[in-house]
Protein backbone atom coordinates (compact mmCIF):
# COMPACT_ATOMS: atom_id res chain seq x y z
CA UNK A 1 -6.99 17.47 28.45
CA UNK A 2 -5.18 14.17 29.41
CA UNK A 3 -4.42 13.07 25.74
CA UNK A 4 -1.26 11.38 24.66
CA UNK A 5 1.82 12.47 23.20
CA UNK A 6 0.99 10.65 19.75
CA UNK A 7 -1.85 12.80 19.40
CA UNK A 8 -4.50 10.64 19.95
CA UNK A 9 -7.00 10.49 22.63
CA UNK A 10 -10.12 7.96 23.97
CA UNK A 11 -13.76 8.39 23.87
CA UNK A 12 -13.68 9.71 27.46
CA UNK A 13 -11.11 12.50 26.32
CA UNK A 14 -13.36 13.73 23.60
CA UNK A 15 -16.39 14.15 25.90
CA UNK A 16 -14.45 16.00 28.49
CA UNK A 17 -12.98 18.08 24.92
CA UNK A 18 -16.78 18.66 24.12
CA UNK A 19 -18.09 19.43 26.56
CA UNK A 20 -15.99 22.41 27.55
CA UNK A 21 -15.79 23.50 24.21
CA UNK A 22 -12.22 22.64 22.91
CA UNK A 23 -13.65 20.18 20.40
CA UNK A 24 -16.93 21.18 18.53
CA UNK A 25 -16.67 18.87 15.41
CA UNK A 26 -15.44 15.62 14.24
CA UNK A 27 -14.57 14.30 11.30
CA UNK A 28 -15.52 10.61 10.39
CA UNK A 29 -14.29 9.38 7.03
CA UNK A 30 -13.75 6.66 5.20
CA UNK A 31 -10.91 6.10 2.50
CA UNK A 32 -12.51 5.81 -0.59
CA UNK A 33 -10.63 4.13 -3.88
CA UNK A 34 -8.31 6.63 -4.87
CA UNK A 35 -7.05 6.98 -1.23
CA UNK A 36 -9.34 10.19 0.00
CA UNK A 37 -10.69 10.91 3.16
CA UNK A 38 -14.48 11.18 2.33
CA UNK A 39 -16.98 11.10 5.02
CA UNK A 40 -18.66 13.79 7.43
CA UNK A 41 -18.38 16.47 9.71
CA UNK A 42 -20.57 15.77 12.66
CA UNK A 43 -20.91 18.08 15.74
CA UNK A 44 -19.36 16.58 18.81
CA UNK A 45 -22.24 16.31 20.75
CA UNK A 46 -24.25 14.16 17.97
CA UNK A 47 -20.73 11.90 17.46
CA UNK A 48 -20.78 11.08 21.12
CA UNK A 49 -24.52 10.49 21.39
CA UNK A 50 -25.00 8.80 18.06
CA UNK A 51 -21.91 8.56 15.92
CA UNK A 52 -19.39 6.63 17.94
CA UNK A 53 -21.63 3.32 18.72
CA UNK A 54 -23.88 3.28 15.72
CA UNK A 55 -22.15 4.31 12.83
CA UNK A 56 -22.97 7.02 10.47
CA UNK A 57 -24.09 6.47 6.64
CA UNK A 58 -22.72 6.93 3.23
CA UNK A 59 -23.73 6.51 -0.49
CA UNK A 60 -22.09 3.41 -1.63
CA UNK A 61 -20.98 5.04 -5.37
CA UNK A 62 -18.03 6.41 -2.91
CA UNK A 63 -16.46 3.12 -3.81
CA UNK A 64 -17.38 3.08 -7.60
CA UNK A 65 -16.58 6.63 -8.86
CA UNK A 66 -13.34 8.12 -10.45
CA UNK A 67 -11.24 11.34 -8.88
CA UNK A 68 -14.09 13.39 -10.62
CA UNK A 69 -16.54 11.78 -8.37
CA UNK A 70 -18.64 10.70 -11.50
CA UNK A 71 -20.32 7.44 -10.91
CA UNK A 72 -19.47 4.94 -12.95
CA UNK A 73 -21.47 1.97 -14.64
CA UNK A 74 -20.44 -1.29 -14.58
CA UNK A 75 -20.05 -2.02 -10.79
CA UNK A 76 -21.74 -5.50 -9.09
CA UNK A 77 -21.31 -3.53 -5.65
CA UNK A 78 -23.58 -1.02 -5.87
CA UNK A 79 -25.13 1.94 -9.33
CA UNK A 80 -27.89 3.30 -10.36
CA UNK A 81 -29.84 -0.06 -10.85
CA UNK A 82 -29.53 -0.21 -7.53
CA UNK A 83 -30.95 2.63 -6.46
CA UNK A 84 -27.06 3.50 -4.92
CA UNK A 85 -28.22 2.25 -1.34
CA UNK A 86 -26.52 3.01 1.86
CA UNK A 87 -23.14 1.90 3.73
CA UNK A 88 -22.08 2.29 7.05
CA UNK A 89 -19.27 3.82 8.26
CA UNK A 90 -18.16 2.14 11.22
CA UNK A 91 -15.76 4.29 13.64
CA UNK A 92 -12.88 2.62 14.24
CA UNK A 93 -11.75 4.73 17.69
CA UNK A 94 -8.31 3.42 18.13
CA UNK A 95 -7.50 6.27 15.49
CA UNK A 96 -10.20 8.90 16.97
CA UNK A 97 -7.52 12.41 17.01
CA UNK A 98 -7.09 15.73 17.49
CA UNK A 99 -6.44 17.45 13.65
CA UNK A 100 -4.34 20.44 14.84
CA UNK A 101 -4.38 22.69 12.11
CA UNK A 102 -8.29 23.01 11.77
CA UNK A 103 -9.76 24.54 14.16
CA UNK A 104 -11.51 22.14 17.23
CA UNK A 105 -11.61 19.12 15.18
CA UNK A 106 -11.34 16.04 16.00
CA UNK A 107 -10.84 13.25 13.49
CA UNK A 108 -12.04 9.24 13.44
CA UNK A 109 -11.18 6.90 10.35
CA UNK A 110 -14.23 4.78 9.81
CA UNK A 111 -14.51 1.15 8.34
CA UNK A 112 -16.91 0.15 6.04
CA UNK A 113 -19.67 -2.23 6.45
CA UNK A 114 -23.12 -3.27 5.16
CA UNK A 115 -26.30 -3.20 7.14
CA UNK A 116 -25.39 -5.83 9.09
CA UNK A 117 -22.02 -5.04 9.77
CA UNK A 118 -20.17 -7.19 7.45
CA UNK A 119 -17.31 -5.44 6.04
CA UNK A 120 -17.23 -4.18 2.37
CA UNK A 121 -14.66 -6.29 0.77
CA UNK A 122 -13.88 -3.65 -2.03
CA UNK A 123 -12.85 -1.09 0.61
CA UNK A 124 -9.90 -0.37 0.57
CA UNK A 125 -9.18 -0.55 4.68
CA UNK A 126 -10.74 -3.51 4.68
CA UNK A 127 -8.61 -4.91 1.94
CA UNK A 128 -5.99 -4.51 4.13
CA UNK A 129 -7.20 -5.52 6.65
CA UNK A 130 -7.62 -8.65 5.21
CA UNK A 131 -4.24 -9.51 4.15
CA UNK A 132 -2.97 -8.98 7.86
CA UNK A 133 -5.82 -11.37 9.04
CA UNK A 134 -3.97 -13.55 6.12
CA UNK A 135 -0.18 -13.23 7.80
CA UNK A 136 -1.46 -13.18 11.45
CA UNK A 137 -2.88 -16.54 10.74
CA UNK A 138 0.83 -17.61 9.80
CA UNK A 139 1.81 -15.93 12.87
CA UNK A 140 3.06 -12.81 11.21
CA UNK A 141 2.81 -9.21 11.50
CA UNK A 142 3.51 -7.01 9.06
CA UNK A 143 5.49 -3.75 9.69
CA UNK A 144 5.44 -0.89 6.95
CA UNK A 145 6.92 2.34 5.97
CA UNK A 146 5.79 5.42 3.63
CA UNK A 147 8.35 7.79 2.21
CA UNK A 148 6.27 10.45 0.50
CA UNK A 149 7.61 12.68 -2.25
CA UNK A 150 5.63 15.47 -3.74
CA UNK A 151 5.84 19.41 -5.26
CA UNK A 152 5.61 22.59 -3.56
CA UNK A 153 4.06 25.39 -5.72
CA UNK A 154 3.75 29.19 -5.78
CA UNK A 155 0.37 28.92 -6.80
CA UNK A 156 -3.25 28.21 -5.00
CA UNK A 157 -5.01 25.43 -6.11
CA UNK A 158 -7.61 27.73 -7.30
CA UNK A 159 -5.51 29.75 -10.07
CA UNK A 160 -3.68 26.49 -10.78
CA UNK A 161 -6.86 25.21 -12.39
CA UNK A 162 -7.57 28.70 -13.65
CA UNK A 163 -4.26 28.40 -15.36
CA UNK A 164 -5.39 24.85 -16.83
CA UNK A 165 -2.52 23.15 -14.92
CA UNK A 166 0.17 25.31 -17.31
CA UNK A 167 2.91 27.18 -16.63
CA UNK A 168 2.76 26.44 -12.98
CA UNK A 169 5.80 27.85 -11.17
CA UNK A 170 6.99 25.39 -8.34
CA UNK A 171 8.80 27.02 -5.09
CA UNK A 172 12.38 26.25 -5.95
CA UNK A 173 14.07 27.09 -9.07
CA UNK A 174 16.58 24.71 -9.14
CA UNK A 175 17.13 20.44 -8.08
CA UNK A 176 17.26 20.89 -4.15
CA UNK A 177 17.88 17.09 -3.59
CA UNK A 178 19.34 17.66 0.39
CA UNK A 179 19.80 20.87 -0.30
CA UNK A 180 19.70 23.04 3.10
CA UNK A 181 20.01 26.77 1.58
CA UNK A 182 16.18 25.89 -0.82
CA UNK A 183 15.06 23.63 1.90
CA UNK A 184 15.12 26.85 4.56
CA UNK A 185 13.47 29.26 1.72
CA UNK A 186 10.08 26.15 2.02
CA UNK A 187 10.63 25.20 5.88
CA UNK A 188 7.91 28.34 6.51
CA UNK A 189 4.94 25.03 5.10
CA UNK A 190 7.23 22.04 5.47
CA UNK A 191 7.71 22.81 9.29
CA UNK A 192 4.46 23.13 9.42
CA UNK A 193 3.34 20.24 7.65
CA UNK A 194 5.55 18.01 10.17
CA UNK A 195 4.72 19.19 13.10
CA UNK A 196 1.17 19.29 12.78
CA UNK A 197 1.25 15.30 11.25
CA UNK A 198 2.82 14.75 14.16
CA UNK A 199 0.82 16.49 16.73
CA UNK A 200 -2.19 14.11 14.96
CA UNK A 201 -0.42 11.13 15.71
CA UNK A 202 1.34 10.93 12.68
CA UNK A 203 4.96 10.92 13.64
CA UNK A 204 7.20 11.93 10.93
CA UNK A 205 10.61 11.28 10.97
CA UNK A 206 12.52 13.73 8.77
CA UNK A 207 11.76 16.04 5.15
CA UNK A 208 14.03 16.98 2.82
CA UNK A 209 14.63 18.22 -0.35
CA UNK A 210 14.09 16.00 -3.87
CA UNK A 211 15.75 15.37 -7.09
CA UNK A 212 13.05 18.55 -8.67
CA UNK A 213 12.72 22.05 -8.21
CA UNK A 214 9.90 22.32 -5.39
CA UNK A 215 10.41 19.02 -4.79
CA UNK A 216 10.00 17.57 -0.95
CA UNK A 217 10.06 14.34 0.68
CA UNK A 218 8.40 13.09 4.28
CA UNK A 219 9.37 10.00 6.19
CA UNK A 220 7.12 8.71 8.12
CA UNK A 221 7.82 6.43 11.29
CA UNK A 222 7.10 2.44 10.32
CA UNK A 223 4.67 0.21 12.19
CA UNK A 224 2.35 -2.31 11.70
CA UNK A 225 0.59 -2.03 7.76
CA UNK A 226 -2.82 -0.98 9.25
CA UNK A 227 -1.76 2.59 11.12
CA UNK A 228 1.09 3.01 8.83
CA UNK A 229 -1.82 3.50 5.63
CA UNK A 230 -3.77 5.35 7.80
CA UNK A 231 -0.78 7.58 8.48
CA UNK A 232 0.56 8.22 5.07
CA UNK A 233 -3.40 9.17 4.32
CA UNK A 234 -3.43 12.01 7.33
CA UNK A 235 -0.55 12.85 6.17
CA UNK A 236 -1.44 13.99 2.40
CA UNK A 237 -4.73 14.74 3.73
CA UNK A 238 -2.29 17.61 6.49
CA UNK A 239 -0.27 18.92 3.41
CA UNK A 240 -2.76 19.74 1.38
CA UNK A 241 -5.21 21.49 3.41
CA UNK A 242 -1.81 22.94 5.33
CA UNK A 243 -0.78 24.19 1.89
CA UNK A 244 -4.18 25.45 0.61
CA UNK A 245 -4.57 27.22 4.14
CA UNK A 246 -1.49 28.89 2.92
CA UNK A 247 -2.06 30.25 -0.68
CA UNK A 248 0.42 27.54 -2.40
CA UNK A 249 -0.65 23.90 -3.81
CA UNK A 250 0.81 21.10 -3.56
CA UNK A 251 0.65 17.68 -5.74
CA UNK A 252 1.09 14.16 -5.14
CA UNK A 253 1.19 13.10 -9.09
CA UNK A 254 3.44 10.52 -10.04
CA UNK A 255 4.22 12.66 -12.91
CA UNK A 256 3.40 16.70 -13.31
CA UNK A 257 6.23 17.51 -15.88
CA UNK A 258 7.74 15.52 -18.76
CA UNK A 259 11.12 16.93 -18.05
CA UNK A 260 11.66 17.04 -14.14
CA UNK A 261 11.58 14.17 -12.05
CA UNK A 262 8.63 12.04 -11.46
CA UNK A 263 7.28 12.26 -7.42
CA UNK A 264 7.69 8.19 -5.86
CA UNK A 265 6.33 6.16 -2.88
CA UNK A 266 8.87 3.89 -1.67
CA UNK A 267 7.36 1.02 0.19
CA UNK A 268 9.51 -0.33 3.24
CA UNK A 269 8.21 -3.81 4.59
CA UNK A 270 9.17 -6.36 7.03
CA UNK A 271 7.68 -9.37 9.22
CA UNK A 272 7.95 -9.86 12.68
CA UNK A 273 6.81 -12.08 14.68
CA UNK A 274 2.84 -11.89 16.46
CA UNK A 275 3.95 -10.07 19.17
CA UNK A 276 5.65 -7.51 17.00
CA UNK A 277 8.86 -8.03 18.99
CA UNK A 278 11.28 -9.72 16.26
CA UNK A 279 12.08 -9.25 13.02
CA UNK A 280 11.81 -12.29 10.96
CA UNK A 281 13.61 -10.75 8.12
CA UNK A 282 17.01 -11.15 9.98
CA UNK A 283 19.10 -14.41 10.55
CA UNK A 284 22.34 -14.31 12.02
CA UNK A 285 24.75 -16.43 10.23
CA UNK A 286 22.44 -16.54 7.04
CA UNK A 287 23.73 -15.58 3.64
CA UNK A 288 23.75 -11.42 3.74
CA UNK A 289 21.90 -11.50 7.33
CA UNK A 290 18.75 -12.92 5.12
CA UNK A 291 16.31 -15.18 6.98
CA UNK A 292 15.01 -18.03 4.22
CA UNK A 293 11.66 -16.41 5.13
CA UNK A 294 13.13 -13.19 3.39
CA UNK A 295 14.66 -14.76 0.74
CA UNK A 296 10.69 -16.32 -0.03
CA UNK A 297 9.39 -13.08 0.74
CA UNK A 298 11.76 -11.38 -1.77
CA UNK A 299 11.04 -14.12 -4.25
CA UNK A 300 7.28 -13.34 -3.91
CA UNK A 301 7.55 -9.48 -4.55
CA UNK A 302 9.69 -9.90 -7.54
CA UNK A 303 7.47 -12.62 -9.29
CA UNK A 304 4.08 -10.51 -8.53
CA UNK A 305 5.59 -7.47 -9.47
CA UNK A 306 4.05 -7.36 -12.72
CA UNK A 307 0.42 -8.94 -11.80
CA UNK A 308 0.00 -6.55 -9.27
CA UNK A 309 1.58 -3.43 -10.58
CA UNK A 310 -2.26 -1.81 -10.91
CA UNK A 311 -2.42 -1.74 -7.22
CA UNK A 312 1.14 0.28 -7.17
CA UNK A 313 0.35 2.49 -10.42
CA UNK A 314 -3.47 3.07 -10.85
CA UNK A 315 -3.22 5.63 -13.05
CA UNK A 316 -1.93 6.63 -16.61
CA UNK A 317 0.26 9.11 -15.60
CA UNK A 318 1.77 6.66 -13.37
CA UNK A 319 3.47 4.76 -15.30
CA UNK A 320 4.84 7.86 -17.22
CA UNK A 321 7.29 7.80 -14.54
CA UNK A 322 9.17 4.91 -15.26
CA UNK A 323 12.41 6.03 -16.80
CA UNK A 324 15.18 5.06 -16.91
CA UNK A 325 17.84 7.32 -15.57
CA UNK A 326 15.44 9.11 -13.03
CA UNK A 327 15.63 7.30 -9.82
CA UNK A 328 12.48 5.36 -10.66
CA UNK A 329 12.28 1.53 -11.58
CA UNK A 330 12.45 0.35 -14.78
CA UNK A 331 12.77 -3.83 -13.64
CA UNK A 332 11.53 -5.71 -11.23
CA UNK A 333 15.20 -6.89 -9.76
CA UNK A 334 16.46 -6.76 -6.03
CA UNK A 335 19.75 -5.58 -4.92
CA UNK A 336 21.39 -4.29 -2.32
CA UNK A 337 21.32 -0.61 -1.27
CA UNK A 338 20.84 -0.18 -5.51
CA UNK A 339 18.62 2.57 -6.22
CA UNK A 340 18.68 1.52 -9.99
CA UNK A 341 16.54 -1.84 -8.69
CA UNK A 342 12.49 -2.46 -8.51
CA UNK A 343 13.55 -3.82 -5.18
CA UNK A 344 16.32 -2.65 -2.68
CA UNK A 345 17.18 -4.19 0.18
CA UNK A 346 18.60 -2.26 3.12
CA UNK A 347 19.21 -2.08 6.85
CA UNK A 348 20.84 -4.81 9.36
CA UNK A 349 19.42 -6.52 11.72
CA UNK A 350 15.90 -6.03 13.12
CA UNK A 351 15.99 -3.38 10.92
CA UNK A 352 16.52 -5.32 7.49
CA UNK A 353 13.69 -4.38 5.36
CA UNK A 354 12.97 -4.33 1.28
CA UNK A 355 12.33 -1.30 -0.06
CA UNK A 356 9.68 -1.54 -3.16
CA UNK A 357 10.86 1.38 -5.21
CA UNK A 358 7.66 0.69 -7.71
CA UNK A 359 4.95 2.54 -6.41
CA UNK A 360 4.56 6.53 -7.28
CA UNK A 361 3.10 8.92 -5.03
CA UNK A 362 -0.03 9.12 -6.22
CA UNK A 363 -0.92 5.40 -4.91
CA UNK A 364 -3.63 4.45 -2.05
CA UNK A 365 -1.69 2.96 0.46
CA UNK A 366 -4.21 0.76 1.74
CA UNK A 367 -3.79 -1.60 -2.03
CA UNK A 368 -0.32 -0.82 -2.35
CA UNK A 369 0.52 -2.55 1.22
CA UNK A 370 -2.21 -5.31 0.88
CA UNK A 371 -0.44 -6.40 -2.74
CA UNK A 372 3.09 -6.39 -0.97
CA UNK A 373 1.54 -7.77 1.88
CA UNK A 374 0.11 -10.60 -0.81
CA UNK A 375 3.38 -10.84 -2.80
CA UNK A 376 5.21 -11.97 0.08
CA UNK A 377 2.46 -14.60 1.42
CA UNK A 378 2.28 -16.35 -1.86
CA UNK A 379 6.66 -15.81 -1.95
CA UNK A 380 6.46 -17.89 1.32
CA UNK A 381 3.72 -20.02 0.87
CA UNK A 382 5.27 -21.44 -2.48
CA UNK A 383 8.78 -21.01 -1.40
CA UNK A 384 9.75 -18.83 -4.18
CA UNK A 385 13.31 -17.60 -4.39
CA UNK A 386 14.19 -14.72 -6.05
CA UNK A 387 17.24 -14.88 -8.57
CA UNK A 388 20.69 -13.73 -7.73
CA UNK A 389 21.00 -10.60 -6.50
CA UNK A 390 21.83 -7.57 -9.28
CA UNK A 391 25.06 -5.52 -9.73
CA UNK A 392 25.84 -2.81 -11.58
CA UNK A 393 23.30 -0.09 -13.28
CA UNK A 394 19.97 -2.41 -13.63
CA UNK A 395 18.64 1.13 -16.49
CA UNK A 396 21.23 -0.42 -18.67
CA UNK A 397 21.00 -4.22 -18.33
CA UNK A 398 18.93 -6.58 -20.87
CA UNK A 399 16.84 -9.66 -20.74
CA UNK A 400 14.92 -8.42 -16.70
CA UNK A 401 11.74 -8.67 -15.55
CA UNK A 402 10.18 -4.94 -16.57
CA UNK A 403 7.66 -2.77 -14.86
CA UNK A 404 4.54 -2.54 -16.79
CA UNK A 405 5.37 0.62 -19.31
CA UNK A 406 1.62 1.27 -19.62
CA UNK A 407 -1.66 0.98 -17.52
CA UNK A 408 -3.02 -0.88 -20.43
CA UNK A 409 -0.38 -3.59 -19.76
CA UNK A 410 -0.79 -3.79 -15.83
CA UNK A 411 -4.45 -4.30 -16.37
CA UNK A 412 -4.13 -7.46 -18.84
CA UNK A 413 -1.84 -8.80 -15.89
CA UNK A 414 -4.35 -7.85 -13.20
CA UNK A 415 -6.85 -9.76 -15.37
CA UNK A 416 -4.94 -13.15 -15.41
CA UNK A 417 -3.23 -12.74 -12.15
CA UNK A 418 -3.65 -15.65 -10.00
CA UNK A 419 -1.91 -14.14 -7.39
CA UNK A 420 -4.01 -11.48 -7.17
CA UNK A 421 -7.41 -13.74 -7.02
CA UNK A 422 -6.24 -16.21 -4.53
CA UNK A 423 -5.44 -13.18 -1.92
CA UNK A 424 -7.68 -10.98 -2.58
CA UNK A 425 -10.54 -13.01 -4.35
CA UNK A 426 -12.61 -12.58 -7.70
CA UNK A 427 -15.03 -10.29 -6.63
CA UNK A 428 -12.23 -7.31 -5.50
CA UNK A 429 -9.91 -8.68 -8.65
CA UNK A 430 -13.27 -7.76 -10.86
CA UNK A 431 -14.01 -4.30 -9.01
CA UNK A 432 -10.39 -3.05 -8.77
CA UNK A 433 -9.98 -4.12 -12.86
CA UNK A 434 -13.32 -2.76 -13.91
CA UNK A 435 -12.15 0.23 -12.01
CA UNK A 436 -8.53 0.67 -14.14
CA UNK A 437 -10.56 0.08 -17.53
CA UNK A 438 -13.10 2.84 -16.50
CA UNK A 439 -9.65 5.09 -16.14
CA UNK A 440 -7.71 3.93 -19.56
CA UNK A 441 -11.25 4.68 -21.25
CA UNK A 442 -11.65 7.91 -19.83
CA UNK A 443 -8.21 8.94 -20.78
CA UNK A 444 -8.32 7.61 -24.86
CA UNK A 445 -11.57 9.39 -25.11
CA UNK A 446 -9.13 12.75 -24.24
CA UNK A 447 -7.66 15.27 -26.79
CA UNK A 448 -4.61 16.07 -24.89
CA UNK A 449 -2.51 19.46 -25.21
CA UNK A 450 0.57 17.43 -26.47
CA UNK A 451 -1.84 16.34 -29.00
CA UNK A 452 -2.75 19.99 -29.94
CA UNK A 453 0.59 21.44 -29.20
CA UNK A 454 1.70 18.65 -31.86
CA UNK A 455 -1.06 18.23 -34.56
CA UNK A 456 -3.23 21.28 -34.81
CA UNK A 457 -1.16 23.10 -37.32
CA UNK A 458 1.48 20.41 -38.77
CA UNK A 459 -0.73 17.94 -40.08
């Protein structure tokens, strides 16, 4: 097979893979709210003959159900009144791949349209698709990172649940933040997990140990937003069925323990120029290297910070955590190379960047990089500077811009964002918000065990 080096291959490849037998299936998904690959596996004959020009079709609740897949009232796209019609799934080929730890399977992310091939607003691909339409029209492109934390445990996800989610023992016993010696005893499933990303075209620059016991980062390789989401998704999609293919689990919460350190997201953006040659970002001679488009673009992330936090905490255990002390953000402040900041700016020259230290790493990628993507439009298009850079240790300082503390609170400022409704319009504002009240509900109709653990016999 002629394939390339990233992993990926054409049309033509897969037919020749087909048809002597080194692919037999494909996989053609969609990305549904909460960031999952749903979709189908199709044999490779019928995706050739069928698949790859027409389409394939899905039930629309995929884009109005929770993580339980229960659908949900309430939605003007699509529920039981009516009748939970059809989308399309629409093959986008330029990310048709080889998945090299399942067994001849191909894989082909698919975008989502109606009937007549209009794309679905509320998807979340399309969303951000939509916000790079926005910046190419300004003649920008922009370029995106993913740095993935998450927890290793000695556990299948099968006696995890049997367990009820307690007394889960994770793979390292101790912090093993760079830590080589722990790192070795888990590089029999990280190895794994980074070679095979990158043998799907999702090239991974380096893992290492976090700030918790069982604790792992992956860096992933920036480019533009589009195949960087679609990255970071293969990428949880790999360690997960990696780890499940090995009798361990592995979780992308933001927060699975009270007491050990909550797993993060770190956002790296930039804008170049159309050709995707230049980075805008830098100036030479400017104040810290910082173009005035930066400085706008800055100003933009800092001021939508809070009316867009749903997009980079959807959940309630996101925002649980927020604490101070913990390497996660407490305010919404920039500084540089500060990892006590919201925002940190790092790198020189075409490699200055902002790092949005906000999101956790259970966020979709696809609205976490269309609402930075959106921050920094409305930064530039209103010329919005951000204030003075902060010194110092920003857990500790008084009178800042804070991080919503709840998912109560980032939903009243999704509600009255106007950010937020002139990028992405009213319609998605209203799905994406119905979406987050569905979740709070959900979660104050719960009798938790800290409620149990607390009340059952003491009061």
């Amino acid at each position: 097979m002629t394939h390339s080096a990233s992993g990926r291959f054409s049309l033509d490849d897969l037919a020749r893979e087909v048809a002597q037998g080194g692919i037999d299936t494909v996989i053609a998904a969609m990305v549904d709210m909460q960031g999952r690959l749903m979709g189908k596996r199709v044999t490779g004959e019928f995706f050739l003959d069928e698949v790859a020009g027409d389409g394939a079709h899905a039930c629309s609740y995929l884009l109005a159900c929770d993580v339980e897949m229960e659908p949900l009232p309430g939605y003007r796209l699509t529920s039981w009144s009516t009748g939970y019609h059809d989308v399309r799934l629409r093959p986008d080929l330029s990310t048709l791949r080889r998945i090299p730890w399942l067994e001849r399977t191909a894989l082909v992310l698919c975008d989502v349209c109606d009937d007549a091939g209009a794309p679905i607003p509320e998807s979340p691909r399309q969303l951000l698709q939509a916000q790079v339409a926005r910046a190419a029209q300004a003649g920008l492109r922009p370029m995106m990172a993913s740095e993935l934390e998450f927890y290793v445990f000695r556990e299948t996800y099968e006696r995890a649940r049997e367990k009820h989610y307690h007394d889960l023992v994770p793979y390292g016993q101790y912090i093993e933040d760079y830590h080589i010696l722990q790192g070795t005893k888990e590089e029999w499933l990280i190895r794994q997990i980074r070679n095979h990303a990158t043998g799907a075209g999702v090239p991974v620059e380096f893992s290492k140990g976090e700030w918790g016991p069982g604790q792992h980062e992956i860096n992933l390789r920036y480019t533009h937003a589009v195949e960087m989401a679609d990255r970071h998704t293969l990428l949880k999609q790999a360690a997960k069925e990696i780890a499940a293919a090995n009798s361990v689990a592995i979780t992308f919460m933001a927060k699975w323990r009270a007491d050990l350190a909550g797993s993060s997201c770190h956002v790296h953006s930039s804008l170049w120029d159309r050709e995707g040659t230049r980075n805008l970002f830098h100036e030479e001679g400017a104040d810290g290297g910082m173009s005035r488009l930066f400085r706008h673009y800055l100003g933009g992330q800092i001021e939508a910070a809070r009316q867009l936090a749903y997009f980079f905490a959807p959940y309630v255990n996101s925002y649980k955590r927020y604490l101070a002390g913990t390497f996660a953000p407490v305010f919404a402040v920039w500084s540089r190379d500060n990892r006590t900041c919201g925002f940190r700016v790092v790198g020189d020259g075409g490699a200055l960047r902002v790092e949005n230290r906000i999101p956790g790493a259970d966020v979709n990628p696809y609205l976490a990089f269309a609402a930075t993507i959106a921050a920094g439009l409305w930064g530039i298009e209103h010329r919005v500077e951000p204030p003075p850079s902060f010194e110092g240790d920003a857990y500790h300082a008084h009178g800042l811009l804070r991080v919503p503390g709840t998912l109560r609170e980032a939903l009243d400022e999704l509600a009255r964002s106007e950010i937020a409704r002139a990028a992405f319009g009213d319609r998605v504002v209203e799905h994406y918000l119905h979406t987050g009240l569905l979740e709070q509900r959900a979660y104050d109709r719960a009798v938790t065990c800290w409620e149990l653990a607390r009340n059952f016999e003491r009061i």
